[in-house]
PDB file of N, CA and C in Angstrom:
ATOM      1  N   UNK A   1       4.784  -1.975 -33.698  1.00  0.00           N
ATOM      2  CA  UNK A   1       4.458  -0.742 -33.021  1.00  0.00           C
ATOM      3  C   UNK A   1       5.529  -0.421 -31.988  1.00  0.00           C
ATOM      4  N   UNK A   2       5.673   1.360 -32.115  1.00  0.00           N
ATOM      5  CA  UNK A   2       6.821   1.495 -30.892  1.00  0.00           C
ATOM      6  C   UNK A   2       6.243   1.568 -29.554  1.00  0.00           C
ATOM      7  N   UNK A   3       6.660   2.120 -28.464  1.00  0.00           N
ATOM      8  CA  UNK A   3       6.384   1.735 -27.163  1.00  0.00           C
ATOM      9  C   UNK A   3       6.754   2.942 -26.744  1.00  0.00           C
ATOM     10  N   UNK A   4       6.581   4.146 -27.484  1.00  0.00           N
ATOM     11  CA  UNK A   4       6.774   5.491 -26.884  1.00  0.00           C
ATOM     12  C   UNK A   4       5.825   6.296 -26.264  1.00  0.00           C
ATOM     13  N   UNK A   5       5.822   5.761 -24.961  1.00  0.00           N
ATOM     14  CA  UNK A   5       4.580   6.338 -23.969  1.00  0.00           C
ATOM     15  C   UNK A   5       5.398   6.990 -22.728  1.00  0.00           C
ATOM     16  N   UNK A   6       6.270   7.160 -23.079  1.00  0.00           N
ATOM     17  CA  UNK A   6       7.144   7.536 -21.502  1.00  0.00           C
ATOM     18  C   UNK A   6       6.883   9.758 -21.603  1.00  0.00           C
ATOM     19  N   UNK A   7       5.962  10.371 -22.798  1.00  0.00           N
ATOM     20  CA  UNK A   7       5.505  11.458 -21.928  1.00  0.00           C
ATOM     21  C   UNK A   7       4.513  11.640 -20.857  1.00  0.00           C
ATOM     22  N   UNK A   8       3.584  12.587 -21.269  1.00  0.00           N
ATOM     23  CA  UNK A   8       2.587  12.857 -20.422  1.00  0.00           C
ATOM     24  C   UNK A   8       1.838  11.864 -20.349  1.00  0.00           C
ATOM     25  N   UNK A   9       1.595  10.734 -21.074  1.00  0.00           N
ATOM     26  CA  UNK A   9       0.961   9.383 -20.707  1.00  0.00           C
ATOM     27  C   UNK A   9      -0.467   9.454 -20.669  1.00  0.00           C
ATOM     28  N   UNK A  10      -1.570  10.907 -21.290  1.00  0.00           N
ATOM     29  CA  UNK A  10      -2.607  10.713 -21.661  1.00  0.00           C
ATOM     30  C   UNK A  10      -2.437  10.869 -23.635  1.00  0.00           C
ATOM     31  N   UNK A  11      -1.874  10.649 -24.018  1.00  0.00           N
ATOM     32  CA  UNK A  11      -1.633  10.678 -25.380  1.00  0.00           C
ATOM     33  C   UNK A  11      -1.878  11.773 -26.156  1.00  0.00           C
ATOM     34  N   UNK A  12      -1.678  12.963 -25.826  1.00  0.00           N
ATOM     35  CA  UNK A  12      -1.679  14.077 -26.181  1.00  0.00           C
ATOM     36  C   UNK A  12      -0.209  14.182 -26.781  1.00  0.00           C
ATOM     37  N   UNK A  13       0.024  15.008 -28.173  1.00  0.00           N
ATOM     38  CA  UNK A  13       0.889  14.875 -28.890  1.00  0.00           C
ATOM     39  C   UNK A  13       1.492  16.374 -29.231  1.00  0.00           C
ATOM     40  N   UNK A  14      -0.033  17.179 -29.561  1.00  0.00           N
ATOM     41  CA  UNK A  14       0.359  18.304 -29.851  1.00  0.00           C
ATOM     42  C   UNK A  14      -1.282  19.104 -29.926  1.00  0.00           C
ATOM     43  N   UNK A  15      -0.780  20.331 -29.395  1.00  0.00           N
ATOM     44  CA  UNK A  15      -2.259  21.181 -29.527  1.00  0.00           C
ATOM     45  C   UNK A  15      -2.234  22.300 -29.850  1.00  0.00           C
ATOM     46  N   UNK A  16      -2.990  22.650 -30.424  1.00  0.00           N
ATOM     47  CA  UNK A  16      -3.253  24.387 -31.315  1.00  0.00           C
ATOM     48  C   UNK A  16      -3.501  25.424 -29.935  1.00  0.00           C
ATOM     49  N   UNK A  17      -4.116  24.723 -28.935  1.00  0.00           N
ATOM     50  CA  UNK A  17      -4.292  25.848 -27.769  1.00  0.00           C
ATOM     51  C   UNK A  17      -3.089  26.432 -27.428  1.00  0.00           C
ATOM     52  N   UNK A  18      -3.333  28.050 -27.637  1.00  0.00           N
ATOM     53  CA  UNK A  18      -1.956  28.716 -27.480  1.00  0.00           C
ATOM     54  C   UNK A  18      -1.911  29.002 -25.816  1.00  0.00           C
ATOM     55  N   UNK A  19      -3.249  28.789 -25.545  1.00  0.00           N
ATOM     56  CA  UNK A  19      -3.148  29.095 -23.650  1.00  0.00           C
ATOM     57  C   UNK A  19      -3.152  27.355 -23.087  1.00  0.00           C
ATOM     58  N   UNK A  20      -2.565  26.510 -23.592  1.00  0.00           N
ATOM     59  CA  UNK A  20      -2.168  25.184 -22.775  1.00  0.00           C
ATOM     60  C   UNK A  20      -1.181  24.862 -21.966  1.00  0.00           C
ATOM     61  N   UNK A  21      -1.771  24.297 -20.813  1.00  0.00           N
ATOM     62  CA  UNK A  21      -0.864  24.946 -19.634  1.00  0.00           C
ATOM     63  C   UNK A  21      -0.538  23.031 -18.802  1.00  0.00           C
ATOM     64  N   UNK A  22       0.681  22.624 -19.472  1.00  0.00           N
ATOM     65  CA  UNK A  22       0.639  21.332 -19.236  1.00  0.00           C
ATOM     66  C   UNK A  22       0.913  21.171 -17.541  1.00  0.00           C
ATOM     67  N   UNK A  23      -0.674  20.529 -16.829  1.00  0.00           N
ATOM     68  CA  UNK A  23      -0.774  20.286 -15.778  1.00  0.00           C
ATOM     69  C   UNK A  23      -0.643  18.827 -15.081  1.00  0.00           C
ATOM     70  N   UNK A  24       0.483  17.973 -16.044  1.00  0.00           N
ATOM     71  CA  UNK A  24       0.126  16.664 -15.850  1.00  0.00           C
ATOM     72  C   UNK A  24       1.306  16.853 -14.326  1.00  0.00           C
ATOM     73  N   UNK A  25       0.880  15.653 -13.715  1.00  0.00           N
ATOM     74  CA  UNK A  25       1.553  15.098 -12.296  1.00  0.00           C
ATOM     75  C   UNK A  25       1.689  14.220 -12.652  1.00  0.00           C
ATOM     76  N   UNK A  26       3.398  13.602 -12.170  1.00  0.00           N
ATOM     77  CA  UNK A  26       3.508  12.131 -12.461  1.00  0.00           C
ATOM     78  C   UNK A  26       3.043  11.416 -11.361  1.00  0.00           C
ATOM     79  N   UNK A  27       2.771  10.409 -12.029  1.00  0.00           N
ATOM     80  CA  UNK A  27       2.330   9.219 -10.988  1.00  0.00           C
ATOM     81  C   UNK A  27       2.976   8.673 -10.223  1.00  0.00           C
ATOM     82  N   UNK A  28       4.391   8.665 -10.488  1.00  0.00           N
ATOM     83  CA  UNK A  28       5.207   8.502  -9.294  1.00  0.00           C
ATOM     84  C   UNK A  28       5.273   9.241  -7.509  1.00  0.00           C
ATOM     85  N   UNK A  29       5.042  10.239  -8.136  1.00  0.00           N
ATOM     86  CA  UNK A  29       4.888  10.967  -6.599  1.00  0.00           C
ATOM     87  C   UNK A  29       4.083  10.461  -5.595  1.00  0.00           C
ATOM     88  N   UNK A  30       4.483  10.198  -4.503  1.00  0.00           N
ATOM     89  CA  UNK A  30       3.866   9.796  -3.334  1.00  0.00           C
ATOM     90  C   UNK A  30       3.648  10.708  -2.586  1.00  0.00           C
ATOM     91  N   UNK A  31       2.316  10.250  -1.815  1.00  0.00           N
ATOM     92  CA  UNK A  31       1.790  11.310  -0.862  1.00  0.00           C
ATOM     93  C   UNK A  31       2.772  10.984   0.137  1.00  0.00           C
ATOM     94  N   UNK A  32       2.242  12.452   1.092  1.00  0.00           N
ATOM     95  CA  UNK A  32       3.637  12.324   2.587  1.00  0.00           C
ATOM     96  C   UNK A  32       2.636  10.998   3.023  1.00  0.00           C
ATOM     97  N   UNK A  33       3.183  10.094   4.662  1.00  0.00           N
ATOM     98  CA  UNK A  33       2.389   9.274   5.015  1.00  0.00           C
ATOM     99  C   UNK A  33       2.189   9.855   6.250  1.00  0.00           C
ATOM    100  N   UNK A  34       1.054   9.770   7.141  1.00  0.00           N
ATOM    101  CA  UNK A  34      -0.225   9.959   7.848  1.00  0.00           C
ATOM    102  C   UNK A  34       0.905   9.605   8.877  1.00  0.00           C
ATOM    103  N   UNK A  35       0.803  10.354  10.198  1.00  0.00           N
ATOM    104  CA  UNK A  35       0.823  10.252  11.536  1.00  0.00           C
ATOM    105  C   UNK A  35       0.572   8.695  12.183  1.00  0.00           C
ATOM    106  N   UNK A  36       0.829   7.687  12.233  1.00  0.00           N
ATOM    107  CA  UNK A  36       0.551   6.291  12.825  1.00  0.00           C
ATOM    108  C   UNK A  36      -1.101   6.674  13.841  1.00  0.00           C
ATOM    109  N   UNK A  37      -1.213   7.665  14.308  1.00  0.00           N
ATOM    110  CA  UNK A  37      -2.432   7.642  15.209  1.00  0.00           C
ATOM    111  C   UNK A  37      -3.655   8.182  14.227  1.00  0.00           C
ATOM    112  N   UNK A  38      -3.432   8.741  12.734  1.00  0.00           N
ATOM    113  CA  UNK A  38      -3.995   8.900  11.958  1.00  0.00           C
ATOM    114  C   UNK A  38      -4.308   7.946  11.320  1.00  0.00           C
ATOM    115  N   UNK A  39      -3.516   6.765  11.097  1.00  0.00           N
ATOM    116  CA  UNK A  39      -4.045   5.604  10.222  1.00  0.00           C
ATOM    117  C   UNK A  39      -4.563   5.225  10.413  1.00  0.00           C
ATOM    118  N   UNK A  40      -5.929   4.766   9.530  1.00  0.00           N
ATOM    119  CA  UNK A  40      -6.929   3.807  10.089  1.00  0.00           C
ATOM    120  C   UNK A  40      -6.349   2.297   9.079  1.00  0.00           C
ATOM    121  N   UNK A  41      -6.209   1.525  10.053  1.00  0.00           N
ATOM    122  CA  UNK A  41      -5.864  -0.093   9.473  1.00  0.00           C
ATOM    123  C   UNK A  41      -6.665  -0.965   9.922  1.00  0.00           C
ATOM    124  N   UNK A  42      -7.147  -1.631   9.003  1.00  0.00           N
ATOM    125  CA  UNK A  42      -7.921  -3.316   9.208  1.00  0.00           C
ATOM    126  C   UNK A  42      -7.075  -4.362   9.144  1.00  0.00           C
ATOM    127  N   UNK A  43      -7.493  -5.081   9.209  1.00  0.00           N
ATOM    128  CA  UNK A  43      -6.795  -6.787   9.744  1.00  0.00           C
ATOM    129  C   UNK A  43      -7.646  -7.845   9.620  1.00  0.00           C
ATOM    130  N   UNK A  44      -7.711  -8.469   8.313  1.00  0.00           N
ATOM    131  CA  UNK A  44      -8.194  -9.113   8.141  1.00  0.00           C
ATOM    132  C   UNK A  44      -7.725 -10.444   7.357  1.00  0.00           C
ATOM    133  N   UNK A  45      -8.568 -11.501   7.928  1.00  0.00           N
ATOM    134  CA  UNK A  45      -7.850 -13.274   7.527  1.00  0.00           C
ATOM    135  C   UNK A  45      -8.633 -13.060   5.598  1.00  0.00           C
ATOM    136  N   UNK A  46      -8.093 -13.572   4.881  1.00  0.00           N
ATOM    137  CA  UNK A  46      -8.484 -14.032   3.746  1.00  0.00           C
ATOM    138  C   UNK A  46      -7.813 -15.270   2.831  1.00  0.00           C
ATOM    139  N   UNK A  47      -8.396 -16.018   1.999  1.00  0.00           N
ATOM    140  CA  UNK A  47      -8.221 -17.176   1.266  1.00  0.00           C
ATOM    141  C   UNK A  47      -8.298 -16.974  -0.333  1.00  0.00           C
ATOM    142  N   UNK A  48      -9.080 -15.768  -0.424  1.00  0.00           N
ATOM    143  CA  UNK A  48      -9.459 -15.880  -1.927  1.00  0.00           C
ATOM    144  C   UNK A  48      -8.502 -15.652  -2.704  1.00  0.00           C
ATOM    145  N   UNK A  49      -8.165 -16.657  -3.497  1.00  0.00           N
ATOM    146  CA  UNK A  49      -7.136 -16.416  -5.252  1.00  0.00           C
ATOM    147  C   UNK A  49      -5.658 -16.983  -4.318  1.00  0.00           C
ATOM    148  N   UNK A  50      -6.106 -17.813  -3.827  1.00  0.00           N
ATOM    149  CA  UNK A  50      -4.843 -18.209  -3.315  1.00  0.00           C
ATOM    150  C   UNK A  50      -4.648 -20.030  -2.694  1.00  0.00           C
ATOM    151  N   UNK A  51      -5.541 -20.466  -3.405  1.00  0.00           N
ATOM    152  CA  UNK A  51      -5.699 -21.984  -3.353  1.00  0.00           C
ATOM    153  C   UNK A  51      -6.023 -22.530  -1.963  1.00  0.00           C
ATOM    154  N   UNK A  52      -6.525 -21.811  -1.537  1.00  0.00           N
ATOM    155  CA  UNK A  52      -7.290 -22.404   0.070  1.00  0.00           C
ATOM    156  C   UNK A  52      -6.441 -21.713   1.143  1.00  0.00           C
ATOM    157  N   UNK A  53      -5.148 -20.975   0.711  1.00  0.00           N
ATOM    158  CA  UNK A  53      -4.279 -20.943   2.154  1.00  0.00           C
ATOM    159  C   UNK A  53      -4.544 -19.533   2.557  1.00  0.00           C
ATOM    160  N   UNK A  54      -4.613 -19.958   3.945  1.00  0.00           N
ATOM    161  CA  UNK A  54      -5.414 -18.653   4.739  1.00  0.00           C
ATOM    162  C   UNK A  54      -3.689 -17.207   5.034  1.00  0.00           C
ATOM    163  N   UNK A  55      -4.135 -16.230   4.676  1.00  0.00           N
ATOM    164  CA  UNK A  55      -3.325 -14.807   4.566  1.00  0.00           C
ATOM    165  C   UNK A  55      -4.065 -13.806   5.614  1.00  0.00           C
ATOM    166  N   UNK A  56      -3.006 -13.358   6.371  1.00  0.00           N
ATOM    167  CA  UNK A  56      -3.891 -11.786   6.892  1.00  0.00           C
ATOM    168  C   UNK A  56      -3.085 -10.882   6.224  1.00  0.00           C
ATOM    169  N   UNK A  57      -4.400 -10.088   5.722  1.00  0.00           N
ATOM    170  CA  UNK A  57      -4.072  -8.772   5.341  1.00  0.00           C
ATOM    171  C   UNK A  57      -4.410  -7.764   5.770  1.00  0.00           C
ATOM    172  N   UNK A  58      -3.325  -6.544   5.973  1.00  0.00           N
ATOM    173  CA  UNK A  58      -3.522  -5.197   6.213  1.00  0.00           C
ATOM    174  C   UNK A  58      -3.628  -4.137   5.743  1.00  0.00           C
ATOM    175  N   UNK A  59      -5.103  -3.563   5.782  1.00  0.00           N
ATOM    176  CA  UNK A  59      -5.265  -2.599   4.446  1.00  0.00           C
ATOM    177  C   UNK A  59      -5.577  -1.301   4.716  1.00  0.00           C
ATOM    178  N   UNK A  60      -5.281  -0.491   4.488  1.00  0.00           N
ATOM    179  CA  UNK A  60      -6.093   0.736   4.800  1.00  0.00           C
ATOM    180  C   UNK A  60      -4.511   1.790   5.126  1.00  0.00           C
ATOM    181  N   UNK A  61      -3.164   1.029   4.578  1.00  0.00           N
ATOM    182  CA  UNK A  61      -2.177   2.557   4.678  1.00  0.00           C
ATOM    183  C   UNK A  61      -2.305   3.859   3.714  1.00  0.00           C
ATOM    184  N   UNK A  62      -1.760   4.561   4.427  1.00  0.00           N
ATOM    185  CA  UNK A  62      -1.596   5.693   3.436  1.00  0.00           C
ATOM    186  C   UNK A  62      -0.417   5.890   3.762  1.00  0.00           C
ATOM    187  N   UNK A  63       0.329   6.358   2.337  1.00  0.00           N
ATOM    188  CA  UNK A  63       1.497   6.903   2.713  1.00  0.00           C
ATOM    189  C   UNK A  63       2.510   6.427   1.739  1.00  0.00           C
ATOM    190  N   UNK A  64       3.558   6.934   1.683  1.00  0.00           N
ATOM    191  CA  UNK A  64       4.929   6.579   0.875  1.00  0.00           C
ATOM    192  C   UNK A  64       4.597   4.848   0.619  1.00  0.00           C
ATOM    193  N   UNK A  65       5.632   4.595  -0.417  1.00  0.00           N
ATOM    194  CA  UNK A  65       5.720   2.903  -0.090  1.00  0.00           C
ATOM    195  C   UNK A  65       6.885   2.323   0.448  1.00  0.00           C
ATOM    196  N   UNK A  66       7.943   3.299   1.279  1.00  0.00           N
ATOM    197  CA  UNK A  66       8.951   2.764   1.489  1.00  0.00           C
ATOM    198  C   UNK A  66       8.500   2.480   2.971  1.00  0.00           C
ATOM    199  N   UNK A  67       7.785   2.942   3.302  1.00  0.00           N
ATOM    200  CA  UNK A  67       7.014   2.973   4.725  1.00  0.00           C
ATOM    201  C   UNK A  67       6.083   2.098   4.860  1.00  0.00           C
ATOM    202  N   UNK A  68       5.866   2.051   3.904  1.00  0.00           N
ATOM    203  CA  UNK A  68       4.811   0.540   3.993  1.00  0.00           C
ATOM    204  C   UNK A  68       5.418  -0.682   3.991  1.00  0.00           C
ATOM    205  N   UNK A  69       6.483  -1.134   3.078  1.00  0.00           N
ATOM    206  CA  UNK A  69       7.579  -1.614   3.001  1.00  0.00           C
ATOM    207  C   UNK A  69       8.079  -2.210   4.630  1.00  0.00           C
ATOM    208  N   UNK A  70       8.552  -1.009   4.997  1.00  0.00           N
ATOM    209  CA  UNK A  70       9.326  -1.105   6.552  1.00  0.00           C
ATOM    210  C   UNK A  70       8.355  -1.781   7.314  1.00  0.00           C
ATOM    211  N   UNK A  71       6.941  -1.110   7.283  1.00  0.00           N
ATOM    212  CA  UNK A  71       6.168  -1.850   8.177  1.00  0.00           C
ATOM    213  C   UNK A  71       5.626  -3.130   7.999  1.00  0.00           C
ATOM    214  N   UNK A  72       5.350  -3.429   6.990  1.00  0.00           N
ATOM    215  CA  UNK A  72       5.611  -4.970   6.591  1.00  0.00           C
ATOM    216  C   UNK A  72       6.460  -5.398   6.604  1.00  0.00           C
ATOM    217  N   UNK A  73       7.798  -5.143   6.334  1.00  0.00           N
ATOM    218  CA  UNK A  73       8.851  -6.295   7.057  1.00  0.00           C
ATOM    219  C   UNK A  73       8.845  -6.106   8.584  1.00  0.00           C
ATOM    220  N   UNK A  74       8.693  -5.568   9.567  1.00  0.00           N
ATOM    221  CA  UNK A  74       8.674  -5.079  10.705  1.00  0.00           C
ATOM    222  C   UNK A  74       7.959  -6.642  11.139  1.00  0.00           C
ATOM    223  N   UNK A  75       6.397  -6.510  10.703  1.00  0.00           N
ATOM    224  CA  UNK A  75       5.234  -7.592  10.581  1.00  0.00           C
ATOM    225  C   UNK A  75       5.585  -9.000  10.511  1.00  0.00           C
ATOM    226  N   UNK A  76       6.433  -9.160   9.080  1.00  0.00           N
ATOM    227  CA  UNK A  76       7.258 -10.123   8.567  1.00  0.00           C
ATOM    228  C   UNK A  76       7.624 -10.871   9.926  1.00  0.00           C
ATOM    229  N   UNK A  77       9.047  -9.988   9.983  1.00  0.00           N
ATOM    230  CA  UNK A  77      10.028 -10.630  11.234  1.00  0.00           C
ATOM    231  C   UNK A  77       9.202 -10.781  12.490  1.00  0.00           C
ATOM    232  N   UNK A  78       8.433  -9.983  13.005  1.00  0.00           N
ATOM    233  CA  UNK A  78       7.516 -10.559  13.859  1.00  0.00           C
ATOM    234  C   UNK A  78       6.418 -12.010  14.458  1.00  0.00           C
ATOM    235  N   UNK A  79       5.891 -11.990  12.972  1.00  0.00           N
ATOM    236  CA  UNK A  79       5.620 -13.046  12.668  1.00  0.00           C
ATOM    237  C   UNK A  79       6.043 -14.463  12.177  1.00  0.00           C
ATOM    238  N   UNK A  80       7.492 -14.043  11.887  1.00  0.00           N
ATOM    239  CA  UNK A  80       8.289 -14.869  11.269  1.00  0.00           C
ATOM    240  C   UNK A  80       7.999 -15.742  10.193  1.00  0.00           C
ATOM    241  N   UNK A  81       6.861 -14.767   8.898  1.00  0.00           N
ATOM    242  CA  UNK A  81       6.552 -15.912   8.108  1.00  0.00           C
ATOM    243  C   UNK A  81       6.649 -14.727   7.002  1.00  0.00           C
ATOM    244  N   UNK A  82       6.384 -14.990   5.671  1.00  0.00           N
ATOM    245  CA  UNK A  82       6.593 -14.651   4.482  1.00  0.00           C
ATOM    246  C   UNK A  82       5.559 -13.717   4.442  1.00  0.00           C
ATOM    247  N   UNK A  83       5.897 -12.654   2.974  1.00  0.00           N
ATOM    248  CA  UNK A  83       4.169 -12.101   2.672  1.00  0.00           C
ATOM    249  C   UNK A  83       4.979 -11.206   1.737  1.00  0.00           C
ATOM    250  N   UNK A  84       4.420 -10.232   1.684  1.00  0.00           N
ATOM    251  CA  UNK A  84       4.759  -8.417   0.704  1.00  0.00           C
ATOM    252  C   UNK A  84       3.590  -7.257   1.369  1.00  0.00           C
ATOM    253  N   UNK A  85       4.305  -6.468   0.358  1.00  0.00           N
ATOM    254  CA  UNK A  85       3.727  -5.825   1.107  1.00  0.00           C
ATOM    255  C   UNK A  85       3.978  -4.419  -0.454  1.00  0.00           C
ATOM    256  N   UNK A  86       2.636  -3.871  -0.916  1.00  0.00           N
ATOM    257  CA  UNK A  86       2.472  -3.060  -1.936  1.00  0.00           C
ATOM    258  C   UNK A  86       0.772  -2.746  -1.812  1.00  0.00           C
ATOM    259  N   UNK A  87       0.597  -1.736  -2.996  1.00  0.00           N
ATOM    260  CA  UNK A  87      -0.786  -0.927  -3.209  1.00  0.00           C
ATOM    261  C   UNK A  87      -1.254  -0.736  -2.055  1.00  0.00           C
ATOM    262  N   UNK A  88      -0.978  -0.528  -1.145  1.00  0.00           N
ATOM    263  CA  UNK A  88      -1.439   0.216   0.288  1.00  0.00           C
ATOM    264  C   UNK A  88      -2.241  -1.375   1.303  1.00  0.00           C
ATOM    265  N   UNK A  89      -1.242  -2.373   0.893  1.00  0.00           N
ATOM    266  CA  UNK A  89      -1.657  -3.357   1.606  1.00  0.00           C
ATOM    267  C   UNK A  89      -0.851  -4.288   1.699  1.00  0.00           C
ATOM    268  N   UNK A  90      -0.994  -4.839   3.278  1.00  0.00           N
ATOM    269  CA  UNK A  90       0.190  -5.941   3.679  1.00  0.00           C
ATOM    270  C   UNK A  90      -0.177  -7.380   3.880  1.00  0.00           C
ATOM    271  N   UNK A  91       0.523  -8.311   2.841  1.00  0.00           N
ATOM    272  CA  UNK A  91      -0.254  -9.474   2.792  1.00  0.00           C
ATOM    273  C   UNK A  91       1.255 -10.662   3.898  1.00  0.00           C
ATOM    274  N   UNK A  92       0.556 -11.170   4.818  1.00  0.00           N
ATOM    275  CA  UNK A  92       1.350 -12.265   5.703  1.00  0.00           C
ATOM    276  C   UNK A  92       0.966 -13.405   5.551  1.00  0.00           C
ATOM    277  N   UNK A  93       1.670 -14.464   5.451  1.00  0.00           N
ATOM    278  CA  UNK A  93       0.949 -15.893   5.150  1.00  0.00           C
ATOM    279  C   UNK A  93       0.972 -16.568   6.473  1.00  0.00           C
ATOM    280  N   UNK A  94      -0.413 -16.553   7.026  1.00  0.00           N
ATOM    281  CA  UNK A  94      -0.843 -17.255   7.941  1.00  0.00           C
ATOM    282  C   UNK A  94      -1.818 -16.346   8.394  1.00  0.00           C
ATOM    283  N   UNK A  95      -2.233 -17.085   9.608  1.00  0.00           N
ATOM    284  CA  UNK A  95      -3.198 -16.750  10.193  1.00  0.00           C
ATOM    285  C   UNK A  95      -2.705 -15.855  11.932  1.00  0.00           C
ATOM    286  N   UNK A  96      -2.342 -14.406  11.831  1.00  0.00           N
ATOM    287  CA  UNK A  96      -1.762 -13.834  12.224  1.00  0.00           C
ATOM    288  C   UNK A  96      -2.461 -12.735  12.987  1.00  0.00           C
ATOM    289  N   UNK A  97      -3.807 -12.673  12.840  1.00  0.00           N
ATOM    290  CA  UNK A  97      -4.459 -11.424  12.855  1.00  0.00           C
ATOM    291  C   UNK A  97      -4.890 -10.766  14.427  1.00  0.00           C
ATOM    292  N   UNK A  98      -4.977 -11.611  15.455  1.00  0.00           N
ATOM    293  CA  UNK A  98      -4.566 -11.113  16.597  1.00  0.00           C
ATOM    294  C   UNK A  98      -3.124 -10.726  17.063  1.00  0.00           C
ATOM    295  N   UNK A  99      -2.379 -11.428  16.662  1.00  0.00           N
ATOM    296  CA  UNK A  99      -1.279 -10.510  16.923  1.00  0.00           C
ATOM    297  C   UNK A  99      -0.719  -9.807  16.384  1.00  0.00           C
ATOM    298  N   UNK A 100      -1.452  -9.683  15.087  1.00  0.00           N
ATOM    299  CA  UNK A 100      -0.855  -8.101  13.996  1.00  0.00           C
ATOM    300  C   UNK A 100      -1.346  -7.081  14.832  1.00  0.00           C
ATOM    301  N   UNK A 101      -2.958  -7.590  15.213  1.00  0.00           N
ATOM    302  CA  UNK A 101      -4.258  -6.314  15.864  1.00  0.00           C
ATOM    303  C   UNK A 101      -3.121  -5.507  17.301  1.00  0.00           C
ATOM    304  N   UNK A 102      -2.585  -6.313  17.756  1.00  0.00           N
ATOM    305  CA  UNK A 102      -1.820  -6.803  19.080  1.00  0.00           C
ATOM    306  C   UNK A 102      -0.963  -5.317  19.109  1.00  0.00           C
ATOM    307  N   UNK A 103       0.189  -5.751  18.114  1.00  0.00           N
ATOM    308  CA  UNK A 103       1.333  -5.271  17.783  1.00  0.00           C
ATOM    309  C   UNK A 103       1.382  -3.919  17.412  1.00  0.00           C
ATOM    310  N   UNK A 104       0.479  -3.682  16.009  1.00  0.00           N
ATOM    311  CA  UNK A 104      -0.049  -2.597  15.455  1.00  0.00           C
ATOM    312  C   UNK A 104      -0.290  -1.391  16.552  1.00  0.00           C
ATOM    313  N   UNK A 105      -1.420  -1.705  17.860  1.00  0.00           N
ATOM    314  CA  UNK A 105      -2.163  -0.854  18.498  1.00  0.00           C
ATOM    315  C   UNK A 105      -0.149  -0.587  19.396  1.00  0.00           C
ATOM    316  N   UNK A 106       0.529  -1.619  19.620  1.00  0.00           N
ATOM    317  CA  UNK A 106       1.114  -1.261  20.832  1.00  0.00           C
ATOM    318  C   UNK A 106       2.568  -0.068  20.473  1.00  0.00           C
ATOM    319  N   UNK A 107       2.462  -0.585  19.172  1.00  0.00           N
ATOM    320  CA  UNK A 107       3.559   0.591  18.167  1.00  0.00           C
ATOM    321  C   UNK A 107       2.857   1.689  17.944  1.00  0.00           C
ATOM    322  N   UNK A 108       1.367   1.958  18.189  1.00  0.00           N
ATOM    323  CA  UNK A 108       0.896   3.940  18.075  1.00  0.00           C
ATOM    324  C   UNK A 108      -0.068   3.119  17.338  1.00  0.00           C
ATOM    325  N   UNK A 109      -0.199   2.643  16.103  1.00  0.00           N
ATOM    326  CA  UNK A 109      -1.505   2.756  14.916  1.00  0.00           C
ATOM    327  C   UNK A 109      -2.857   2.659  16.228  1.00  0.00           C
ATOM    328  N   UNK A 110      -3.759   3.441  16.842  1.00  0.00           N
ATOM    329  CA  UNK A 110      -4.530   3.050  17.558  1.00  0.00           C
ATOM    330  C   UNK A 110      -5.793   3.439  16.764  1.00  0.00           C
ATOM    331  N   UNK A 111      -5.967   3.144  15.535  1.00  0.00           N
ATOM    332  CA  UNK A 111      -7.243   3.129  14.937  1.00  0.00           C
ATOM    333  C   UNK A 111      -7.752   1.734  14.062  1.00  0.00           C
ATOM    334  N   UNK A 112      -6.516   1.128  14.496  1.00  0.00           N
ATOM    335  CA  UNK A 112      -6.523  -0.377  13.709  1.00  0.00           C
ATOM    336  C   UNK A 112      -7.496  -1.429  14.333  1.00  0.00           C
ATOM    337  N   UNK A 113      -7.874  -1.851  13.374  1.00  0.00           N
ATOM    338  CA  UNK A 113      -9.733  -2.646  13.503  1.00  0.00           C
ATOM    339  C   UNK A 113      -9.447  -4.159  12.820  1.00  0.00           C
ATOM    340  N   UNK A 114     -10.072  -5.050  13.826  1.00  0.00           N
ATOM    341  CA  UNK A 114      -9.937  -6.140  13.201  1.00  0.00           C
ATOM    342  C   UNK A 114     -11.260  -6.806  12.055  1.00  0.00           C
TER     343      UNK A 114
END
């Protein structure tokens, strides 16, 4: 089988509707990202799917992912420990979560919840 999915990507091929009005959006497009005093962010310790070792994660961005990106490495170097940072959430390895809560509020995010 070929692997030709790179059109509209609901598998539509061809249609008799003479009024079809192709409304697809790619999925690539990113929304703009939210004002920092608009974001609401959590902060939270977790273990699960990760063999006992404790992670804080930060969830709740909106916005581009190059910005999410920045702000997780920002986090990163702060913390000085490893993680990523994708799907609108920033994962740090350790146990970090007062001074993410810390940091977060003192850079603008002031809706961030532990």
């Amino acid at each position: 089988m070929s692997k030709k999915t790179k059109g509209r990507g609901d598998g539509l091929v061809w249609s008799t509707n003479q009024d079809y009005y192709n409304d697809y959006e790619d999925e690539n497009k990113d929304a703009d990202t939210l004002p920092k005093d608009k974001q609401k962010l959590r902060v939270k310790l977790d273990s699960k799917q990760r063999a006992g070792k404790i992670v804080t994660l930060v969830e709740g961005f909106t916005g581009k992912d190059e910005d999410l990106e920045a702000l997780g490495k920002e986090l990163k170097t702060k913390c000085g420990a490893g993680g990523s940072a994708k799907e609108g959430q920033i994962i740090i390895q350790g146990d970090y979560k007062e001074k993410i809560i810390a940091w977060l509020k003192g850079w603008g995010y002031t809706l961030t919840k532990g």
